[in-house]
PDB file of N, CA and C in Angstrom:
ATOM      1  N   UNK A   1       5.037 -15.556 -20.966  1.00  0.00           N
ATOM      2  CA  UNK A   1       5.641 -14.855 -22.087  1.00  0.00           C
ATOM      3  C   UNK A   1       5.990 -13.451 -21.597  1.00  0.00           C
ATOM      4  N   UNK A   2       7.144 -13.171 -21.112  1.00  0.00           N
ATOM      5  CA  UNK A   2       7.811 -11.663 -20.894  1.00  0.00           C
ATOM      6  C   UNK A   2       8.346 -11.031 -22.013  1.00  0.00           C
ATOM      7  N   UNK A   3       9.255 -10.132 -21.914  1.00  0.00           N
ATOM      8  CA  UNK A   3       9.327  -8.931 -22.484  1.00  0.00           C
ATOM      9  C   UNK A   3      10.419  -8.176 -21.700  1.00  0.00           C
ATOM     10  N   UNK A   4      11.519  -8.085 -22.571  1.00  0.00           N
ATOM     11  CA  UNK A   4      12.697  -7.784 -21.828  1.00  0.00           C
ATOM     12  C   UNK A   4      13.476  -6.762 -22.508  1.00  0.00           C
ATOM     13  N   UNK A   5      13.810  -5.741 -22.421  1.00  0.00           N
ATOM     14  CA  UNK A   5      14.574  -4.752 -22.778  1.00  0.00           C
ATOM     15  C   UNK A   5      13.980  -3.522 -23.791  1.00  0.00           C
ATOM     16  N   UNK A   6      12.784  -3.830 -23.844  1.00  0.00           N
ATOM     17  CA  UNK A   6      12.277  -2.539 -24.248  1.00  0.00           C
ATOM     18  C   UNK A   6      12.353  -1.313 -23.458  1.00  0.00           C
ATOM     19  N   UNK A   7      12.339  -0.030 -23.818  1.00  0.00           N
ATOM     20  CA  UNK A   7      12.721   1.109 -23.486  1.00  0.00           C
ATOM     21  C   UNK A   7      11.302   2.151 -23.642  1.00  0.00           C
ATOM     22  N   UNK A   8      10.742   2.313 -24.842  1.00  0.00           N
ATOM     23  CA  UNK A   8       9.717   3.462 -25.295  1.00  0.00           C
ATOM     24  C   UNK A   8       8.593   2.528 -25.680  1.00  0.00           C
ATOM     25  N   UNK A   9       8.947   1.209 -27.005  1.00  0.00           N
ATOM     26  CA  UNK A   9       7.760   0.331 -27.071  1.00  0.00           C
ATOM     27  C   UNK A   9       7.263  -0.203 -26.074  1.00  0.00           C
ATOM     28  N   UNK A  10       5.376  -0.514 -26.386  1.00  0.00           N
ATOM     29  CA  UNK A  10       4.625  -1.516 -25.554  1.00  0.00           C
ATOM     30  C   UNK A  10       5.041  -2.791 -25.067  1.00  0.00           C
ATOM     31  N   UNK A  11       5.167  -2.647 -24.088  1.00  0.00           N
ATOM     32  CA  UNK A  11       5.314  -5.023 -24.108  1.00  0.00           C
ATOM     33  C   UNK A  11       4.083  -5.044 -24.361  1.00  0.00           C
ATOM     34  N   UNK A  12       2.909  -4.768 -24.484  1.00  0.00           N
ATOM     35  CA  UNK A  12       1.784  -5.284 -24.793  1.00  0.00           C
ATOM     36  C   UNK A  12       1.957  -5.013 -26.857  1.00  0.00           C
ATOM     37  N   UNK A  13       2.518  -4.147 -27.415  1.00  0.00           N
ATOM     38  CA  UNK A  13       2.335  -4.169 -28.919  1.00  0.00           C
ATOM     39  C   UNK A  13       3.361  -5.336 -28.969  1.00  0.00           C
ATOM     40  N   UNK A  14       4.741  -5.530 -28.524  1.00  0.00           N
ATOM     41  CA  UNK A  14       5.646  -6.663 -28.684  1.00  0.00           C
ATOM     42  C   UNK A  14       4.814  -8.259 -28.305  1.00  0.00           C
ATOM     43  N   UNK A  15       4.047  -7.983 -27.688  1.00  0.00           N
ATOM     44  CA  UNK A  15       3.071  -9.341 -27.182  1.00  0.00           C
ATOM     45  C   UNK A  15       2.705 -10.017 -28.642  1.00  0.00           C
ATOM     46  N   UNK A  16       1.310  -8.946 -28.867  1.00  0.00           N
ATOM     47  CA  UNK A  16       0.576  -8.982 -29.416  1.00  0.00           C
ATOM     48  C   UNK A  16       0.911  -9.267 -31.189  1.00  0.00           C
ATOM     49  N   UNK A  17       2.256  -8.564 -31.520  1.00  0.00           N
ATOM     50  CA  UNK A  17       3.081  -8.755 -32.613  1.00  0.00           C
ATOM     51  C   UNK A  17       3.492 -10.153 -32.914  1.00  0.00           C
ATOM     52  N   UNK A  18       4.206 -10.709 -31.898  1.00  0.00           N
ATOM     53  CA  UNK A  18       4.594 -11.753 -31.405  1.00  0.00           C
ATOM     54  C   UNK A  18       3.906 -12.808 -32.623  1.00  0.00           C
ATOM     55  N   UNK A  19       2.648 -12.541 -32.147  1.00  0.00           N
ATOM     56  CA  UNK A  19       1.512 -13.732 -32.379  1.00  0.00           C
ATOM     57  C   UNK A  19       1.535 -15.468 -31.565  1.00  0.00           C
ATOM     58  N   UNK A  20       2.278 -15.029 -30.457  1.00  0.00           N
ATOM     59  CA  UNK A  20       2.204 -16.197 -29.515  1.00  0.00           C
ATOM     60  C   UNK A  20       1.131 -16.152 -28.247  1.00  0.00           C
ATOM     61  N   UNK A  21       0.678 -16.922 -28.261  1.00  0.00           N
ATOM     62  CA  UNK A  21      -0.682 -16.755 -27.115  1.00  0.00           C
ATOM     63  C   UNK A  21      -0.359 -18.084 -25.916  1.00  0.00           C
ATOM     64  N   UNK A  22      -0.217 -17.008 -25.050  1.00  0.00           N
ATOM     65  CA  UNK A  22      -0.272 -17.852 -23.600  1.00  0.00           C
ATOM     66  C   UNK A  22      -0.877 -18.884 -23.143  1.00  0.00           C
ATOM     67  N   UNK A  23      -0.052 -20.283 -23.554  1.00  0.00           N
ATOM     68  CA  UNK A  23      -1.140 -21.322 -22.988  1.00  0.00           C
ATOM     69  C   UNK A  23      -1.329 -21.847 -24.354  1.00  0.00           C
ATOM     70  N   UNK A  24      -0.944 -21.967 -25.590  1.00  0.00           N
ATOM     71  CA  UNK A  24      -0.676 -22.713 -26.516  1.00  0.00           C
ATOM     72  C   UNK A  24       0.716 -23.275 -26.812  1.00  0.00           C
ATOM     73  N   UNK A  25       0.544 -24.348 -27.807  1.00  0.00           N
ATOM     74  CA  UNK A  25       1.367 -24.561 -28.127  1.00  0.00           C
ATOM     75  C   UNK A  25       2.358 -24.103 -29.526  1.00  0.00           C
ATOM     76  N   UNK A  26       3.634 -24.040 -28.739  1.00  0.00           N
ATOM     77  CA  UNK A  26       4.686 -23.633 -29.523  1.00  0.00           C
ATOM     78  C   UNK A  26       5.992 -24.003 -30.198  1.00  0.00           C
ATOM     79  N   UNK A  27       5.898 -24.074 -31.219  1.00  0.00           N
ATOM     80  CA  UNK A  27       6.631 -24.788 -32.336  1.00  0.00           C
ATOM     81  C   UNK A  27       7.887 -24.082 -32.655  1.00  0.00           C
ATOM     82  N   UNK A  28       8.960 -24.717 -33.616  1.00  0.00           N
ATOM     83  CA  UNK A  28      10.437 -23.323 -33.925  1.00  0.00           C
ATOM     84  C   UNK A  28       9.762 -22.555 -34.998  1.00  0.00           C
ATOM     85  N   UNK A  29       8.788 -23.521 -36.182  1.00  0.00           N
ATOM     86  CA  UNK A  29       8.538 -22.222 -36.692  1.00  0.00           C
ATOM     87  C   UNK A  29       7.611 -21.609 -35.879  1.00  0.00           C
ATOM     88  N   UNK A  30       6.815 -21.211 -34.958  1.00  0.00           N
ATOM     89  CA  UNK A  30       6.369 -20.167 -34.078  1.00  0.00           C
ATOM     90  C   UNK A  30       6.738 -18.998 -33.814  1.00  0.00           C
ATOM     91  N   UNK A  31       8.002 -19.694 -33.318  1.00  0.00           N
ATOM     92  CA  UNK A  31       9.623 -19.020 -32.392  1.00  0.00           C
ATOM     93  C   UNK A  31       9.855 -17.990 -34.005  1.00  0.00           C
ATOM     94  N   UNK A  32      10.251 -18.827 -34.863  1.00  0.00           N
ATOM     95  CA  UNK A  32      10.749 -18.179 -36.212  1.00  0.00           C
ATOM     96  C   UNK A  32      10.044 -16.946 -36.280  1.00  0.00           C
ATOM     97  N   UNK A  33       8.540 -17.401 -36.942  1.00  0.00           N
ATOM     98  CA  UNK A  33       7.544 -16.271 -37.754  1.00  0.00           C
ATOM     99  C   UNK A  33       7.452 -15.054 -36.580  1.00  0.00           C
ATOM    100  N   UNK A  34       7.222 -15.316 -35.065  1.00  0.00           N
ATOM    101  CA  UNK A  34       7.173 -14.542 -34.072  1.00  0.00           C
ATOM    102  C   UNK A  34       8.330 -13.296 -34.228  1.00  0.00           C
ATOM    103  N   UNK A  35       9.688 -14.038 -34.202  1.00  0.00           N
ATOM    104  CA  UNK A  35      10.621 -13.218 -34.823  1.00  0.00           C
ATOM    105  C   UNK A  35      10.792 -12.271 -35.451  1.00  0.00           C
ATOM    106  N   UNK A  36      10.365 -13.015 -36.749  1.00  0.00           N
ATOM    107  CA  UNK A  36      10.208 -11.689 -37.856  1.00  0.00           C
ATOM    108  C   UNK A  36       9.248 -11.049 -37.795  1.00  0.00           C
ATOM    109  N   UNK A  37       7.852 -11.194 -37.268  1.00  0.00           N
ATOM    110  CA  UNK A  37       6.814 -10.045 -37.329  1.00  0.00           C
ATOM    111  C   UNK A  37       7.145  -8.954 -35.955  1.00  0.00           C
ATOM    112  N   UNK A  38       7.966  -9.475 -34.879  1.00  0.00           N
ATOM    113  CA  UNK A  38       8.366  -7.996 -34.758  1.00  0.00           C
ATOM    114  C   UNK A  38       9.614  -7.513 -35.243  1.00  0.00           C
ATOM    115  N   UNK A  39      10.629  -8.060 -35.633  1.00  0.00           N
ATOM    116  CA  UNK A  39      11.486  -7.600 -36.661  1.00  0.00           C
ATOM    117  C   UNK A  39      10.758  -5.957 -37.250  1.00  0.00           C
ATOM    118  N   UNK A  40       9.710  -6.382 -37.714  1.00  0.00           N
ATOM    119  CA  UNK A  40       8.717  -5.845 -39.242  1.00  0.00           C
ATOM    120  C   UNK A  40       8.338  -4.944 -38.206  1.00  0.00           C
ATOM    121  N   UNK A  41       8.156  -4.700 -37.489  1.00  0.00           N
ATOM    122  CA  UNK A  41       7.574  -3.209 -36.663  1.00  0.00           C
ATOM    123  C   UNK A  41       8.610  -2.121 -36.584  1.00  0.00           C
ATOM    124  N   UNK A  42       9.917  -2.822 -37.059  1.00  0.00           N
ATOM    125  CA  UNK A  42      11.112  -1.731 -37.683  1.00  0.00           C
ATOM    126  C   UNK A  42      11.594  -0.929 -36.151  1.00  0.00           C
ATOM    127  N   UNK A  43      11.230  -1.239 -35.230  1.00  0.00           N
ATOM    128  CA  UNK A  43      11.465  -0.707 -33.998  1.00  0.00           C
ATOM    129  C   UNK A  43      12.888  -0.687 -33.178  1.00  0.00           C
ATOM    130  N   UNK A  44      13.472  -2.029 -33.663  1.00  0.00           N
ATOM    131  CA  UNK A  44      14.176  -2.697 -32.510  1.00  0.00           C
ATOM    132  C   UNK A  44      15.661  -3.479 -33.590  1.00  0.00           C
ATOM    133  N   UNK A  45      16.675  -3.217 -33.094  1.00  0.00           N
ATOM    134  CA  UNK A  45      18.253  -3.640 -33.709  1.00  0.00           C
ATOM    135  C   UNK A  45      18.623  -4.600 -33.722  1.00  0.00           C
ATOM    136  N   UNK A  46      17.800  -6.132 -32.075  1.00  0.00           N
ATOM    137  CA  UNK A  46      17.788  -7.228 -32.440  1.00  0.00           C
ATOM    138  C   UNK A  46      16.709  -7.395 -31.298  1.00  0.00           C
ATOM    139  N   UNK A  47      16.106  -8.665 -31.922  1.00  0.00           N
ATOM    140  CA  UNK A  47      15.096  -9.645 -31.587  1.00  0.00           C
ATOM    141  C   UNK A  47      15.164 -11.313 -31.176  1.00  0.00           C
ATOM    142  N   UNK A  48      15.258 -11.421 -29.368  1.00  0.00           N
ATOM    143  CA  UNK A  48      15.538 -12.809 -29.810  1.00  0.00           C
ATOM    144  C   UNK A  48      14.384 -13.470 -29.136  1.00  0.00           C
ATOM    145  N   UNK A  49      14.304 -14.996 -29.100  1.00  0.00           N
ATOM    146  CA  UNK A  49      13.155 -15.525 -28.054  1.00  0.00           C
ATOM    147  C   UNK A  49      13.701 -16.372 -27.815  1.00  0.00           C
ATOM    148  N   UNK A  50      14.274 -16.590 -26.378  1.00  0.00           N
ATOM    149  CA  UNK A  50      14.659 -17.892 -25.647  1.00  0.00           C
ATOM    150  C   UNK A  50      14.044 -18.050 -24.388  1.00  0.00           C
ATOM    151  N   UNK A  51      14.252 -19.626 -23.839  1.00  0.00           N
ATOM    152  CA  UNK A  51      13.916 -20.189 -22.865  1.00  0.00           C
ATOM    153  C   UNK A  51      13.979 -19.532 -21.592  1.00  0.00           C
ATOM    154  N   UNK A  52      13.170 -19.534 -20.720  1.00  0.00           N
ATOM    155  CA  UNK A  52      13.149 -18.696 -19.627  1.00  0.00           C
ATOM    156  C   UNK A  52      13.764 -19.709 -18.716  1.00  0.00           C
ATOM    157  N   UNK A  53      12.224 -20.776 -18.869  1.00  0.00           N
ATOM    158  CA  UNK A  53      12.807 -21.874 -17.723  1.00  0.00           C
ATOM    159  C   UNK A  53      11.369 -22.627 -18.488  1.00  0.00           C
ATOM    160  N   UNK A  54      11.658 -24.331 -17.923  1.00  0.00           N
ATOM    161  CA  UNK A  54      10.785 -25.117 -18.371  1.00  0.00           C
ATOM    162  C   UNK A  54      10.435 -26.155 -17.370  1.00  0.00           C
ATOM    163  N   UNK A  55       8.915 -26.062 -16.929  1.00  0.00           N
ATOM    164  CA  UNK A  55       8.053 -26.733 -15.858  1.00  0.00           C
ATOM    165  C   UNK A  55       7.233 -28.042 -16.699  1.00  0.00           C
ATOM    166  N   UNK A  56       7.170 -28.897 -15.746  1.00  0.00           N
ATOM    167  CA  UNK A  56       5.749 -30.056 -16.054  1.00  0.00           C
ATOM    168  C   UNK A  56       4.385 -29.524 -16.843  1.00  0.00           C
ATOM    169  N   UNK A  57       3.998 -28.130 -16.383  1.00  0.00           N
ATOM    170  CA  UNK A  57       3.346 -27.230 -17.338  1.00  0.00           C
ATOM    171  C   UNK A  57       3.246 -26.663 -18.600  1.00  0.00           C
ATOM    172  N   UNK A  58       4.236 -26.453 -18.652  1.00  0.00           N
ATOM    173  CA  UNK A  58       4.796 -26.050 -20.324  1.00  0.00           C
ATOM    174  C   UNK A  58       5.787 -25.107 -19.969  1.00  0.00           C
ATOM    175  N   UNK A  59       6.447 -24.607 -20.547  1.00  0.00           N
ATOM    176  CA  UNK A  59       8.049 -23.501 -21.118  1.00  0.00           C
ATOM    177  C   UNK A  59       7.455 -22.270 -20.663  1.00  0.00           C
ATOM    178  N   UNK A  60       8.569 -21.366 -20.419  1.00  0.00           N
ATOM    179  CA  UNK A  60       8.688 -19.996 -20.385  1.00  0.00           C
ATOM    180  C   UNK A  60       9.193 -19.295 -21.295  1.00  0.00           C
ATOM    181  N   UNK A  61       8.850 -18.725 -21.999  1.00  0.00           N
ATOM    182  CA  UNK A  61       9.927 -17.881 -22.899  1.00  0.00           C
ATOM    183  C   UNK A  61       9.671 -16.586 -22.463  1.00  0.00           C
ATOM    184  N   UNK A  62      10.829 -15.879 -23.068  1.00  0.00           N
ATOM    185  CA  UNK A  62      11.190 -14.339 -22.983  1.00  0.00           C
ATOM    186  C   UNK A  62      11.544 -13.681 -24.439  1.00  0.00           C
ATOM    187  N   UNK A  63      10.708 -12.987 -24.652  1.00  0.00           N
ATOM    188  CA  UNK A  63      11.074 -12.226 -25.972  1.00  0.00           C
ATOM    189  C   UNK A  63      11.725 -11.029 -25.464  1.00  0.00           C
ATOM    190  N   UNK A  64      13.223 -10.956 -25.897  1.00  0.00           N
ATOM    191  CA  UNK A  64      14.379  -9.667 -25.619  1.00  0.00           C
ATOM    192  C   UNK A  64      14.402  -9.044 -26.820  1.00  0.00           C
ATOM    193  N   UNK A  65      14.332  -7.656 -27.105  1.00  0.00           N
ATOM    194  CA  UNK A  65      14.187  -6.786 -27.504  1.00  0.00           C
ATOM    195  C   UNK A  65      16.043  -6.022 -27.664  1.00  0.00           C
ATOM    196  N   UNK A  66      16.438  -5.262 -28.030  1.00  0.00           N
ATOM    197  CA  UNK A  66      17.288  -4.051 -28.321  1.00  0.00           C
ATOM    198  C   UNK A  66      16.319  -2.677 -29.331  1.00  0.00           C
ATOM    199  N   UNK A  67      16.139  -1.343 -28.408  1.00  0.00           N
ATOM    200  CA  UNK A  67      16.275  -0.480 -28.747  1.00  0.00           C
ATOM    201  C   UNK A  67      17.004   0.308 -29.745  1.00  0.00           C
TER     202      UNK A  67
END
């Protein structure tokens, strides 16, 4: 789970906002609610979460950010 285009915010508060935990499983509504709770930190102009890349292990995602 990365963290891409932040500028001044934490990737660790964008993590943690998130409410996605490394090594579970993840659903669209996940993807969704993840969305909007950092939406709600009022920080950022857009919010997206897509696929990084996807292994025999499980998915990568990247939560991208705008300042």
């Amino acid at each position: 789970l990365s963290v891409e285009g932040n500028e001044t915010a934490d990737e660790g508060l964008i993590r943690a906002n998130s409410g996605l935990v490394v090594g579970s499983e993840v659903t669209g509504d996940n993807i969704q609610q993840a969305i909007k709770q950092i939406w709600r930190l009022g920080l950022f102009s857009d919010v997206q979460i897509v696929l990084e890349r996807e292994t025999p292990q499980g998915v990568f995602l990247k939560i991208l950010v705008k300042e």
